[in-house]
PDB file of N, CA and C in Angstrom:
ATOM      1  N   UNK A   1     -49.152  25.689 -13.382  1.00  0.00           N
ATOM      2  CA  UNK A   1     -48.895  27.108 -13.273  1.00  0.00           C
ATOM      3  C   UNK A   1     -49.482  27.794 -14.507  1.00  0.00           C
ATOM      4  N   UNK A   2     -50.392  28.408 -14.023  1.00  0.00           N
ATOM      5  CA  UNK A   2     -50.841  29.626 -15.449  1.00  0.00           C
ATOM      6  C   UNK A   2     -49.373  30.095 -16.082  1.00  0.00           C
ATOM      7  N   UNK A   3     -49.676  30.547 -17.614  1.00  0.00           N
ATOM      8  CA  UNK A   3     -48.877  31.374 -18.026  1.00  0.00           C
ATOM      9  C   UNK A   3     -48.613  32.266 -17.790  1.00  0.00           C
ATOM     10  N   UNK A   4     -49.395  33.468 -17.605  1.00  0.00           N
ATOM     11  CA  UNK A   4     -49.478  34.555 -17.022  1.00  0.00           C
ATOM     12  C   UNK A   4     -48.194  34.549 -16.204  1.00  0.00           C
ATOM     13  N   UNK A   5     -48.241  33.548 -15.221  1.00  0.00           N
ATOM     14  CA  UNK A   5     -47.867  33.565 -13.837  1.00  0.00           C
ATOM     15  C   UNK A   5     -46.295  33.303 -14.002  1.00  0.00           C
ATOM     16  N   UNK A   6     -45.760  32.231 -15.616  1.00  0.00           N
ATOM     17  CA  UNK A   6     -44.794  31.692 -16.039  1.00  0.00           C
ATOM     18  C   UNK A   6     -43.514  33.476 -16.664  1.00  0.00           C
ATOM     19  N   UNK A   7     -44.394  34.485 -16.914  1.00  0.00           N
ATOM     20  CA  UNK A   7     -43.916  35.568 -17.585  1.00  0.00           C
ATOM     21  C   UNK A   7     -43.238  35.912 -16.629  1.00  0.00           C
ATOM     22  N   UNK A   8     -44.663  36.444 -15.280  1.00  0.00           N
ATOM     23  CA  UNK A   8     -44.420  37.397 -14.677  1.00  0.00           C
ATOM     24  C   UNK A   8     -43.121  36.964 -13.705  1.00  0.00           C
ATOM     25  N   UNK A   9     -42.999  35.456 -13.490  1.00  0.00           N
ATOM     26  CA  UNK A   9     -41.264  34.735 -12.892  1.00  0.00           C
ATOM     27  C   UNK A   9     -40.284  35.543 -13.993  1.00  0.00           C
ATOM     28  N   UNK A  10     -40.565  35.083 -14.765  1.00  0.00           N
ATOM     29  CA  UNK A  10     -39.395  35.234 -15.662  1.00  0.00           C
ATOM     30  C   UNK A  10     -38.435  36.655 -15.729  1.00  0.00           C
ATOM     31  N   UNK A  11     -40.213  37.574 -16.198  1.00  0.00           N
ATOM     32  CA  UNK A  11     -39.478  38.664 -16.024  1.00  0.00           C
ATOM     33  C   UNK A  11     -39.108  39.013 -14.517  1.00  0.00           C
ATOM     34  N   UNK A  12     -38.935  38.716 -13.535  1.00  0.00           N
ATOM     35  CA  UNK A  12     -38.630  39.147 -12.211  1.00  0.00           C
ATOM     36  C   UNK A  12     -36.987  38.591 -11.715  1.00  0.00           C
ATOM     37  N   UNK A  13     -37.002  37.272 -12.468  1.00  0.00           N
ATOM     38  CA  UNK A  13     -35.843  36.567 -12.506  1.00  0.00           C
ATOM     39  C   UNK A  13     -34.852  37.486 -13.735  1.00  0.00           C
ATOM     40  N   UNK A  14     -35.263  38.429 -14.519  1.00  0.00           N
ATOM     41  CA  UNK A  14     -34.187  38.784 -15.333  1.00  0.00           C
ATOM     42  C   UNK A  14     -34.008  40.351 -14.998  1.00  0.00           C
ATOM     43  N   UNK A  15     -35.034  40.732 -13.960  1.00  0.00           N
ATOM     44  CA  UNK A  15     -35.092  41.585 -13.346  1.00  0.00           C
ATOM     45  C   UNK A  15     -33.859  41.745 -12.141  1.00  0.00           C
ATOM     46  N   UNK A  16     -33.931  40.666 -11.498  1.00  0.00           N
ATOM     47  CA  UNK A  16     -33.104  40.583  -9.856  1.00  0.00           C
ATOM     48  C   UNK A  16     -31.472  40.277 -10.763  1.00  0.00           C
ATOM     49  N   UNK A  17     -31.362  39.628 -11.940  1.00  0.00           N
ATOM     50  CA  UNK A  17     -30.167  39.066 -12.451  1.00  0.00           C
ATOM     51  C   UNK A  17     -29.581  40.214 -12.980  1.00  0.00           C
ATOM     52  N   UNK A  18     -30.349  41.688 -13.451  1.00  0.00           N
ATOM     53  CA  UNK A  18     -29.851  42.679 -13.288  1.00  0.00           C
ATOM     54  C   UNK A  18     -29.623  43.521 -12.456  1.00  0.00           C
ATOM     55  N   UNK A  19     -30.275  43.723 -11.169  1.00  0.00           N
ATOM     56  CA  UNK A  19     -29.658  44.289 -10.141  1.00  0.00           C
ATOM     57  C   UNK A  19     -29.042  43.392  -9.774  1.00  0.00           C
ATOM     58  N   UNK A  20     -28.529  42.271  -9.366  1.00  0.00           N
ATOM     59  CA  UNK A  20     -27.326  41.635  -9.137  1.00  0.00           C
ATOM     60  C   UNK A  20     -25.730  41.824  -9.539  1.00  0.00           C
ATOM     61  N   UNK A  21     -26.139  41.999 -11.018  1.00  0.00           N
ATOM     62  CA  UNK A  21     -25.004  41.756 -12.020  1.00  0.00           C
ATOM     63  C   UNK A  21     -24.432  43.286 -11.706  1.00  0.00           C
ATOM     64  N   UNK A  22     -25.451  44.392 -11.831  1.00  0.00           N
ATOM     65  CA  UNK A  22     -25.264  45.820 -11.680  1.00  0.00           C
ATOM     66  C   UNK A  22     -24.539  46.118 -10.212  1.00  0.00           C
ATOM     67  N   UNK A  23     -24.491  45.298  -8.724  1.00  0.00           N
ATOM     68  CA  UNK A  23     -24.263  45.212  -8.120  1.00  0.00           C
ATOM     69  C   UNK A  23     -22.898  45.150  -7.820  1.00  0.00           C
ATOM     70  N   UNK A  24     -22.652  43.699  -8.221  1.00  0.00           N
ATOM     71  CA  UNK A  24     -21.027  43.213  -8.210  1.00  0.00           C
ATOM     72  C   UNK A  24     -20.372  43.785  -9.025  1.00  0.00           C
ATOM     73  N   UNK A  25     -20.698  44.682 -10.098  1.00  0.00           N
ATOM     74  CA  UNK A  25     -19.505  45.261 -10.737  1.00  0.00           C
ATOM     75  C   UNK A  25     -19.246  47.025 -10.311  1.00  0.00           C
ATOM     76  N   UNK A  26     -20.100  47.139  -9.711  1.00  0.00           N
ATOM     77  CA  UNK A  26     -20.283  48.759  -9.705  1.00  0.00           C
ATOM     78  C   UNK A  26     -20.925  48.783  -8.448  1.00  0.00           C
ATOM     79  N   UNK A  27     -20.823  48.185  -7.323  1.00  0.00           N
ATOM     80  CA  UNK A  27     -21.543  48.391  -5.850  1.00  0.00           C
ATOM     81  C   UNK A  27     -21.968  49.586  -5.651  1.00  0.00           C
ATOM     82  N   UNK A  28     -20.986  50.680  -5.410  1.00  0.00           N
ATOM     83  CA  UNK A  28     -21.994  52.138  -5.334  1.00  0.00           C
ATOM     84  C   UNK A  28     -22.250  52.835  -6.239  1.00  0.00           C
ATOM     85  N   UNK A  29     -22.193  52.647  -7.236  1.00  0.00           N
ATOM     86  CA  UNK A  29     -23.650  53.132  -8.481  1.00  0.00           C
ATOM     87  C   UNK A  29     -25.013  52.216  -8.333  1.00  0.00           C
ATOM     88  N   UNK A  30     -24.318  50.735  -8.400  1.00  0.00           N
ATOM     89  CA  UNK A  30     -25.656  50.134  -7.884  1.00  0.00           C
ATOM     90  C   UNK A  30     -26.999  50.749  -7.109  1.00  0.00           C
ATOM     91  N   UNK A  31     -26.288  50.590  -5.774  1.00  0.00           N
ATOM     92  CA  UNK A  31     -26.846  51.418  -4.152  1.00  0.00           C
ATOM     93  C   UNK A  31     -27.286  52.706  -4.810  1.00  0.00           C
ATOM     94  N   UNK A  32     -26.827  53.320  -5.664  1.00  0.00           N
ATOM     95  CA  UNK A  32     -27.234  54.906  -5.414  1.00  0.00           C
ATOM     96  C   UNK A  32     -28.549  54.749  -6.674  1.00  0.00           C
ATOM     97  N   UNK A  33     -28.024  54.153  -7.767  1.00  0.00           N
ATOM     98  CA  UNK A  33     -29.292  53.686  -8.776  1.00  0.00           C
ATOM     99  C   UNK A  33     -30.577  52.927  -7.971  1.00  0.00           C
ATOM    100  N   UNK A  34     -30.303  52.419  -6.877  1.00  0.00           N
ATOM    101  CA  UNK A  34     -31.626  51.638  -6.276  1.00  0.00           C
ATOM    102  C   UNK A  34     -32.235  52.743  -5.721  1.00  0.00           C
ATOM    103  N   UNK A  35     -31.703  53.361  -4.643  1.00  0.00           N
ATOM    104  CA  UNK A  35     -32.417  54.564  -4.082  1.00  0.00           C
ATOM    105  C   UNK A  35     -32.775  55.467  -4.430  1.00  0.00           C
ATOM    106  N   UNK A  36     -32.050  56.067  -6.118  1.00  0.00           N
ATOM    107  CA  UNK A  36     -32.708  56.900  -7.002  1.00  0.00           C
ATOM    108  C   UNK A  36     -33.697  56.216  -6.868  1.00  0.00           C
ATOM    109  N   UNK A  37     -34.540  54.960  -7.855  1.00  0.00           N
ATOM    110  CA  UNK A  37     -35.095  54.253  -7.923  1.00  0.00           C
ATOM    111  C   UNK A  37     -36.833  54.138  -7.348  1.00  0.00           C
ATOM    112  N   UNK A  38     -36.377  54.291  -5.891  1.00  0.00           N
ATOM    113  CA  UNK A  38     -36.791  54.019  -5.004  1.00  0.00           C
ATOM    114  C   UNK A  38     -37.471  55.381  -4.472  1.00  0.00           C
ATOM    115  N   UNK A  39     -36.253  56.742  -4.505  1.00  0.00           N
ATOM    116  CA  UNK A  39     -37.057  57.930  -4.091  1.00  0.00           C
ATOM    117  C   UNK A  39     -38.326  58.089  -5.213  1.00  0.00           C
ATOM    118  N   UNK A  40     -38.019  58.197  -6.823  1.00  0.00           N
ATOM    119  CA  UNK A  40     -38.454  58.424  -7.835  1.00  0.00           C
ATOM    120  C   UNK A  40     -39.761  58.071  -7.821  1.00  0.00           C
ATOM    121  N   UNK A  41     -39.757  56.479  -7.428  1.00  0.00           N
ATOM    122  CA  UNK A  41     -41.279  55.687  -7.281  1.00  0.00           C
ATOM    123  C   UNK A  41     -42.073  56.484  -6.039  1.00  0.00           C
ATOM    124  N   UNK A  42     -41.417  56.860  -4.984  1.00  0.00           N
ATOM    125  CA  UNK A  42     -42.037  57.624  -3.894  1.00  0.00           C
ATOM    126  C   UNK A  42     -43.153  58.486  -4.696  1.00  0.00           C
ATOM    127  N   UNK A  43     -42.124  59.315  -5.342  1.00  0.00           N
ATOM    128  CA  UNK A  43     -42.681  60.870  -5.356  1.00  0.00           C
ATOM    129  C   UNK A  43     -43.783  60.493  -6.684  1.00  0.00           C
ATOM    130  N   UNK A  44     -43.349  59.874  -7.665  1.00  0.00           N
ATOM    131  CA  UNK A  44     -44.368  59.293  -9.065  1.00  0.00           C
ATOM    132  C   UNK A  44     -45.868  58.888  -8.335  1.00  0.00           C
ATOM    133  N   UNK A  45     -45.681  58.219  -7.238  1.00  0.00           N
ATOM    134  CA  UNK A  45     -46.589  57.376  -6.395  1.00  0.00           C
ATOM    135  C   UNK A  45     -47.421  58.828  -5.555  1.00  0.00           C
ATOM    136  N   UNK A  46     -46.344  59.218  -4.972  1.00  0.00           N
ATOM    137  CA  UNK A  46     -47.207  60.279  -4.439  1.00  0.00           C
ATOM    138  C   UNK A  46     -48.123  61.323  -5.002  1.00  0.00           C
ATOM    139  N   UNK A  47     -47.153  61.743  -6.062  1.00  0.00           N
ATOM    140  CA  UNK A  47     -47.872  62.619  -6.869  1.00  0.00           C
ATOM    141  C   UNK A  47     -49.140  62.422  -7.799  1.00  0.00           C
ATOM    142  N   UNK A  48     -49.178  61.029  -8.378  1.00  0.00           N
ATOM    143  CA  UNK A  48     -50.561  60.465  -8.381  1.00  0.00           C
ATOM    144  C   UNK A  48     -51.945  60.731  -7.686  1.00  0.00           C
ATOM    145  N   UNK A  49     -51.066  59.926  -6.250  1.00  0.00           N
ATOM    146  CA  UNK A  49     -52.252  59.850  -5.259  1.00  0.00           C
ATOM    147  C   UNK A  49     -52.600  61.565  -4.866  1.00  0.00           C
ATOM    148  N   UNK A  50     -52.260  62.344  -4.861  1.00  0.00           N
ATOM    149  CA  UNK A  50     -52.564  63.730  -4.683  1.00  0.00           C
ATOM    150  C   UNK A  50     -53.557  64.245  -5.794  1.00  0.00           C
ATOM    151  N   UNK A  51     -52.744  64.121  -6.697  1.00  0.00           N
ATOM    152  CA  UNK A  51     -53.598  64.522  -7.793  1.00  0.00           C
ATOM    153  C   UNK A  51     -54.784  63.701  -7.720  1.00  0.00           C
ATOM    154  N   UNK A  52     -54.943  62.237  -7.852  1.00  0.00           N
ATOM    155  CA  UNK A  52     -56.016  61.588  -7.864  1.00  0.00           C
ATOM    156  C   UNK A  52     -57.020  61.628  -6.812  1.00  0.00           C
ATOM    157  N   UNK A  53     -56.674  61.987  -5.760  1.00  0.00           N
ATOM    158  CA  UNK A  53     -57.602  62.227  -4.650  1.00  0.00           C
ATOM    159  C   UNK A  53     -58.530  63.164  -4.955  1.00  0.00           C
ATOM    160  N   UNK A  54     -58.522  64.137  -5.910  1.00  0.00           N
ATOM    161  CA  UNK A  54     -59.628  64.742  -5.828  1.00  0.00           C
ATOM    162  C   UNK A  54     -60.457  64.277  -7.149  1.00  0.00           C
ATOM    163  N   UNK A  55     -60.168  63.021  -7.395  1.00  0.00           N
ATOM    164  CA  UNK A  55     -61.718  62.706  -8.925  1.00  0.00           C
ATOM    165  C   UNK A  55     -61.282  60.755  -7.850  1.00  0.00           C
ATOM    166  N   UNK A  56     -61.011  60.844  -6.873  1.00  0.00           N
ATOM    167  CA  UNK A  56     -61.398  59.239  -6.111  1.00  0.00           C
ATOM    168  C   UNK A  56     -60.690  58.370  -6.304  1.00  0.00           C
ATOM    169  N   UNK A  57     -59.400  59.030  -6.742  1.00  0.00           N
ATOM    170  CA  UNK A  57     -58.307  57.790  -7.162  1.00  0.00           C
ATOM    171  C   UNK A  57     -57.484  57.312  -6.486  1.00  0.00           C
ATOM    172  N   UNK A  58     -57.300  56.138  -5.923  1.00  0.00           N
ATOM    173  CA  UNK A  58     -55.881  56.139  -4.708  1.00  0.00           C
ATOM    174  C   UNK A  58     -55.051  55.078  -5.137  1.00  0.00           C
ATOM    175  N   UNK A  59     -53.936  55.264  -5.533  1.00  0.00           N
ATOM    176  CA  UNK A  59     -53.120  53.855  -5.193  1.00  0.00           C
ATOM    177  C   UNK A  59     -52.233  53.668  -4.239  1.00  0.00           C
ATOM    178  N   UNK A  60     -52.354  52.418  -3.664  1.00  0.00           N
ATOM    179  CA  UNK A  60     -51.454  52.217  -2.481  1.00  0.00           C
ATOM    180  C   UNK A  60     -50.158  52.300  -2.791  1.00  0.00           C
ATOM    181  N   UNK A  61     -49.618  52.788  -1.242  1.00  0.00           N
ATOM    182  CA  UNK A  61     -48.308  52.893  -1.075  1.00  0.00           C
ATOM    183  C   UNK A  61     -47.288  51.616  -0.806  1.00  0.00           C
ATOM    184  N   UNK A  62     -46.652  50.756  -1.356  1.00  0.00           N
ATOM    185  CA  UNK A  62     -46.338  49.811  -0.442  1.00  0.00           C
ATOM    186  C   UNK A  62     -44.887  49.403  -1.544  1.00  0.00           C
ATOM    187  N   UNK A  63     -44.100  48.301  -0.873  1.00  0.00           N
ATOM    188  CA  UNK A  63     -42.678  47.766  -1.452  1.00  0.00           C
ATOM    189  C   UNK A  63     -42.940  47.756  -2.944  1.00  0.00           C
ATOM    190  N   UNK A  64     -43.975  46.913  -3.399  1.00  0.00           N
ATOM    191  CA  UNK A  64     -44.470  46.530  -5.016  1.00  0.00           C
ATOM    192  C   UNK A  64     -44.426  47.778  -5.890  1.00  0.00           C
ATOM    193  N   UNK A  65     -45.307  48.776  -5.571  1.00  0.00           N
ATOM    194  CA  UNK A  65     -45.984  49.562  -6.307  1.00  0.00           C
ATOM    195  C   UNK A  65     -44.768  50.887  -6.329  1.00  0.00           C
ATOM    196  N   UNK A  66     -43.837  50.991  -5.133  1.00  0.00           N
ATOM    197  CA  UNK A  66     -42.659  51.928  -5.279  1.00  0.00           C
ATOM    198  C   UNK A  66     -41.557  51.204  -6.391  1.00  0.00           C
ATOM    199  N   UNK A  67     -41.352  50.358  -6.118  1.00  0.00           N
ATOM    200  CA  UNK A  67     -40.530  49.367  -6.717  1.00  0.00           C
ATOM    201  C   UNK A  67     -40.588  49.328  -8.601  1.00  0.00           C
ATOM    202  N   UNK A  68     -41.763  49.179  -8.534  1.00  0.00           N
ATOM    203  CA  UNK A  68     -42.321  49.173 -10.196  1.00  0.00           C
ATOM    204  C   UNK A  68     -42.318  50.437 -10.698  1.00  0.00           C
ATOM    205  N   UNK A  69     -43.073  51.474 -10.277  1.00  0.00           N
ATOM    206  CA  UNK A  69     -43.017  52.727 -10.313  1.00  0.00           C
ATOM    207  C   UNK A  69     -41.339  53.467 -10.594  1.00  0.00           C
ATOM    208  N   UNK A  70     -40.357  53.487  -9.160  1.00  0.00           N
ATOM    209  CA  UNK A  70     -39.284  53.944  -9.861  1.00  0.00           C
ATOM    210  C   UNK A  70     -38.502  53.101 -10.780  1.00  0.00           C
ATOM    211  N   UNK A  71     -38.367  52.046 -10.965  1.00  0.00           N
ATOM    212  CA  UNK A  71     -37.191  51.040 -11.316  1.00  0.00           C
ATOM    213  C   UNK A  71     -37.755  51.315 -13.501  1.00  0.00           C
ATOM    214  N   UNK A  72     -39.414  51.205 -13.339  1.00  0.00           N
ATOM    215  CA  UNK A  72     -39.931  51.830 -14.236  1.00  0.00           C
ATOM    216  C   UNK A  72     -40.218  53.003 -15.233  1.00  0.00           C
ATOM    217  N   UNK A  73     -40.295  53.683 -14.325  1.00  0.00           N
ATOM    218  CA  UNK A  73     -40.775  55.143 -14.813  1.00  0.00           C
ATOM    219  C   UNK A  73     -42.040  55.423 -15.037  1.00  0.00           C
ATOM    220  N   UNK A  74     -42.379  56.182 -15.802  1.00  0.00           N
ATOM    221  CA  UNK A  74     -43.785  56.716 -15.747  1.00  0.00           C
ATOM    222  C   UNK A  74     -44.586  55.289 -16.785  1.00  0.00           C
ATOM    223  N   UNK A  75     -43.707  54.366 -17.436  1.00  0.00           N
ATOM    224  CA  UNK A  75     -44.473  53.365 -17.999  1.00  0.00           C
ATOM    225  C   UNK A  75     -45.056  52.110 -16.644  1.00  0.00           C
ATOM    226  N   UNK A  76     -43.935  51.795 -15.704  1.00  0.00           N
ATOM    227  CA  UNK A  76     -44.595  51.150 -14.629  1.00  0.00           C
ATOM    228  C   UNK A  76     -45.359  51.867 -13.809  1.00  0.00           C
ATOM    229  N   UNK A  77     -45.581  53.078 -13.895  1.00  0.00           N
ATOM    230  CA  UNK A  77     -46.492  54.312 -13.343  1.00  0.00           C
ATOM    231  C   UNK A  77     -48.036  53.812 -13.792  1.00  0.00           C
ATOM    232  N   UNK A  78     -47.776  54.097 -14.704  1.00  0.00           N
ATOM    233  CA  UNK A  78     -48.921  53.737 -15.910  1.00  0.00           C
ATOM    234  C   UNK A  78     -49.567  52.054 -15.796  1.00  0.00           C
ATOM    235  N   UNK A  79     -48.984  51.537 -15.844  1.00  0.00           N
ATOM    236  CA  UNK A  79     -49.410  50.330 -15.858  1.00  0.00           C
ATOM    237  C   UNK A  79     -49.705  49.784 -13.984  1.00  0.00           C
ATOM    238  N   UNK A  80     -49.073  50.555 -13.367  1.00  0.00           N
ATOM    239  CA  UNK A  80     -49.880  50.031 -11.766  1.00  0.00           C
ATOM    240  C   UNK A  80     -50.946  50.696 -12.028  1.00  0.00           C
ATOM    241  N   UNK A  81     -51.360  51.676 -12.683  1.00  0.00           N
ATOM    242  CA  UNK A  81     -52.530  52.562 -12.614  1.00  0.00           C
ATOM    243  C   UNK A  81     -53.833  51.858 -13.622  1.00  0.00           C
ATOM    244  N   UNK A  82     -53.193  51.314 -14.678  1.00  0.00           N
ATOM    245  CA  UNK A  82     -54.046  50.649 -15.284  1.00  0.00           C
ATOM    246  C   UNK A  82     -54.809  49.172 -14.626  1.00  0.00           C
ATOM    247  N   UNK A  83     -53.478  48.497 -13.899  1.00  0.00           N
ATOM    248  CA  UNK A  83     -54.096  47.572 -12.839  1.00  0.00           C
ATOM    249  C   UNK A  83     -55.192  47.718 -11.882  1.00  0.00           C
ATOM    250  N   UNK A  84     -54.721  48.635 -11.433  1.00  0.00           N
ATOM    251  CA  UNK A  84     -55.473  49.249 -10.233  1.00  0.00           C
ATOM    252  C   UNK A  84     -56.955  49.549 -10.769  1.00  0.00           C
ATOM    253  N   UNK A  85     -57.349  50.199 -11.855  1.00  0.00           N
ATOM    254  CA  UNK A  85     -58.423  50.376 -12.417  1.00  0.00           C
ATOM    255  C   UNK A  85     -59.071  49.154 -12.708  1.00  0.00           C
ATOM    256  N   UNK A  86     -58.383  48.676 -13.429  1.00  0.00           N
ATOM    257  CA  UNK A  86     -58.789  47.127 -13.970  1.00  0.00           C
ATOM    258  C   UNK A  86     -59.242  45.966 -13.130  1.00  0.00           C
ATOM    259  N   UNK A  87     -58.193  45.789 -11.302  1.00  0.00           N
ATOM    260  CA  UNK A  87     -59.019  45.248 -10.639  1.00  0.00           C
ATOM    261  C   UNK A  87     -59.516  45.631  -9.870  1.00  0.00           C
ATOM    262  N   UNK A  88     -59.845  46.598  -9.811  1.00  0.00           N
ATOM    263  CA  UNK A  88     -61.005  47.776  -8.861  1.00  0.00           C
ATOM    264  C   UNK A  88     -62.051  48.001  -9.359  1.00  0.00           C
ATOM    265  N   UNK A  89     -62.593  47.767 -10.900  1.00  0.00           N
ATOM    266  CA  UNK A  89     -63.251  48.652 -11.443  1.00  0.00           C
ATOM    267  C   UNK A  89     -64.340  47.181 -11.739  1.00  0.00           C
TER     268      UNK A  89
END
């Protein structure tokens, strides 16, 4: 297994062990923090792709890129965007 590949578990595993943990103690803050979450990445995502459409920029819409985006903020914003360049470019 690449390293790379050893992080990106890790951090995902300490990722899910916090929405878990956030879960069982607080179920509907949980639920309502995911779907904040979740709208947030929508609109971050959308508002990108709008704006970027007119200088050729698109990033896809999909589970990953909402996910990172809201749970993130404008730093996982940033960094799908830097991906996206990086393996597109």
């Amino acid at each position: 297994m690449h390293i790379s590949s050893v992080w990106l578990w890790c951090g995902a595993v300490v990722l899910g062990a916090l929405v878990i943990s956030q879960f069982f103690q607080q179920p509907g803050r949980a639920l309502l923090w995911m779907l904040r979450g979740l709208l947030l990445g929508c609109v971050l995502i959308g508002a990108v792709d709008a704006i970027g459409s007119h200088f050729g920029f698109h990033l896809p819409i999909n589970p990953v890129t909402v996910l990172a985006a809201g749970f993130l903020g404008l730093p996982g914003l940033a960094a799908i965007a830097v991906l996206h360049l990086w393996v597109l470019a």
